[in-house]
Protein backbone atom coordinates (compact mmCIF):
# COMPACT_ATOMS: atom_id res chain seq x y z
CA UNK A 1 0.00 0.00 0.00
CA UNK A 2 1.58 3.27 -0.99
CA UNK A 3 1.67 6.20 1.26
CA UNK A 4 -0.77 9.32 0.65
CA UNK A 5 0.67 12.95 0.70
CA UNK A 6 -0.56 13.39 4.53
CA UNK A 7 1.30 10.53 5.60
CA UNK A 8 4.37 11.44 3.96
CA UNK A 9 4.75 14.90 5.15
CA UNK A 10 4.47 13.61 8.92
CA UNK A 11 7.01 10.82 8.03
CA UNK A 12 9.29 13.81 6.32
CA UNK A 13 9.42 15.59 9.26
CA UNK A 14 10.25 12.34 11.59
CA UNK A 15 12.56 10.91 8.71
CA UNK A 16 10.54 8.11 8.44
CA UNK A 17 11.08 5.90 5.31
CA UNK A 18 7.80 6.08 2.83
CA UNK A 19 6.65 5.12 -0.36
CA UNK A 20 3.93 6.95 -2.30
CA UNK A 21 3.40 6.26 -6.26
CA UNK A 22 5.74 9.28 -7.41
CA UNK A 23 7.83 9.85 -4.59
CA UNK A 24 9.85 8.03 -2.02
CA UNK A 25 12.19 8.51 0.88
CA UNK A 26 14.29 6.25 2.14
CA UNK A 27 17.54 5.99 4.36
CA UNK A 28 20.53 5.30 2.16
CA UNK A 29 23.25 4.89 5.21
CA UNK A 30 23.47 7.98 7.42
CA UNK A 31 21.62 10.15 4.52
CA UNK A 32 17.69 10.12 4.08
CA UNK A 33 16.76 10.79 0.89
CA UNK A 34 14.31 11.61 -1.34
CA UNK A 35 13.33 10.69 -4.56
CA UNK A 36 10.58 12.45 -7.14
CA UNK A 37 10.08 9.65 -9.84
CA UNK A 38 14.14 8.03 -9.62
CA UNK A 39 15.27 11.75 -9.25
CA UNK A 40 16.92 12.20 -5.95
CA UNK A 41 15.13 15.95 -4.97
CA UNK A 42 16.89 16.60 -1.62
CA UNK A 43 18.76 14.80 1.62
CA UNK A 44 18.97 15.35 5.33
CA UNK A 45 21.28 14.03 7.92
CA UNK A 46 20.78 13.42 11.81
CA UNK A 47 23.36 15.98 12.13
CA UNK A 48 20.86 18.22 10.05
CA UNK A 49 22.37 18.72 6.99
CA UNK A 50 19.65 19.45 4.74
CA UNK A 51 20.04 19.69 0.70
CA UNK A 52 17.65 20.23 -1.90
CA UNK A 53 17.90 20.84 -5.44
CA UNK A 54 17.24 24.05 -7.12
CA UNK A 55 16.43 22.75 -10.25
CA UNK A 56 13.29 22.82 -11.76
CA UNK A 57 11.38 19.90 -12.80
CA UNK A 58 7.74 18.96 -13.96
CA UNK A 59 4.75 19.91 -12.35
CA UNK A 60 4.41 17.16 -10.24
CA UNK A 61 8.11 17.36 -8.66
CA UNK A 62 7.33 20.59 -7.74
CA UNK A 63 4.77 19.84 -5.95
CA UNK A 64 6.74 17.01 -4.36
CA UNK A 65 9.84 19.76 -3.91
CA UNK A 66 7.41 21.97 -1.74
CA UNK A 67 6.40 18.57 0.84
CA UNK A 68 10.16 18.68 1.28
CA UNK A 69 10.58 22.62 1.73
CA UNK A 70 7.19 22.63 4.16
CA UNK A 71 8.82 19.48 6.07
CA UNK A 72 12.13 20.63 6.32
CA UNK A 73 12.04 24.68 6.36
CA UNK A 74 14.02 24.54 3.63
């Protein structure tokens, strides 16, 4: 079962690995990061580290770019 935008915004903020049907987030060693499509979008550490890409994308990784921005105060 893939997870809805609600659910992935509260598992954003908590780092919590997810799965919708566009996007995903998932801990690749001591980096979480997510993915719009297989496009990695932006990473955060424990240390708190946060990157996410400038670069602009279709309409639909926007959107997922601004869960990430809302999540993360980025």
């Amino acid at each position: 079962m893939s997870d809805n935008y609600r659910t992935i915004q509260e598992k954003l903020q908590t780092l919590t690995p997810f799965k919708g049907n566009t996007m995903s987030g998932d801990w690749d060693g001591d980096t979480f990061v997510v993915y719009s499509y297989s496009t990695i979008i932006a990473t955060n550490t424990p240390e708190g580290h946060v990157w996410a890409t400038p670069e602009r994308y279709s309409m639909t990784t926007s959107k997922h770019q601004g869960y990430v921005r809302r999540a993360w105060g980025v």
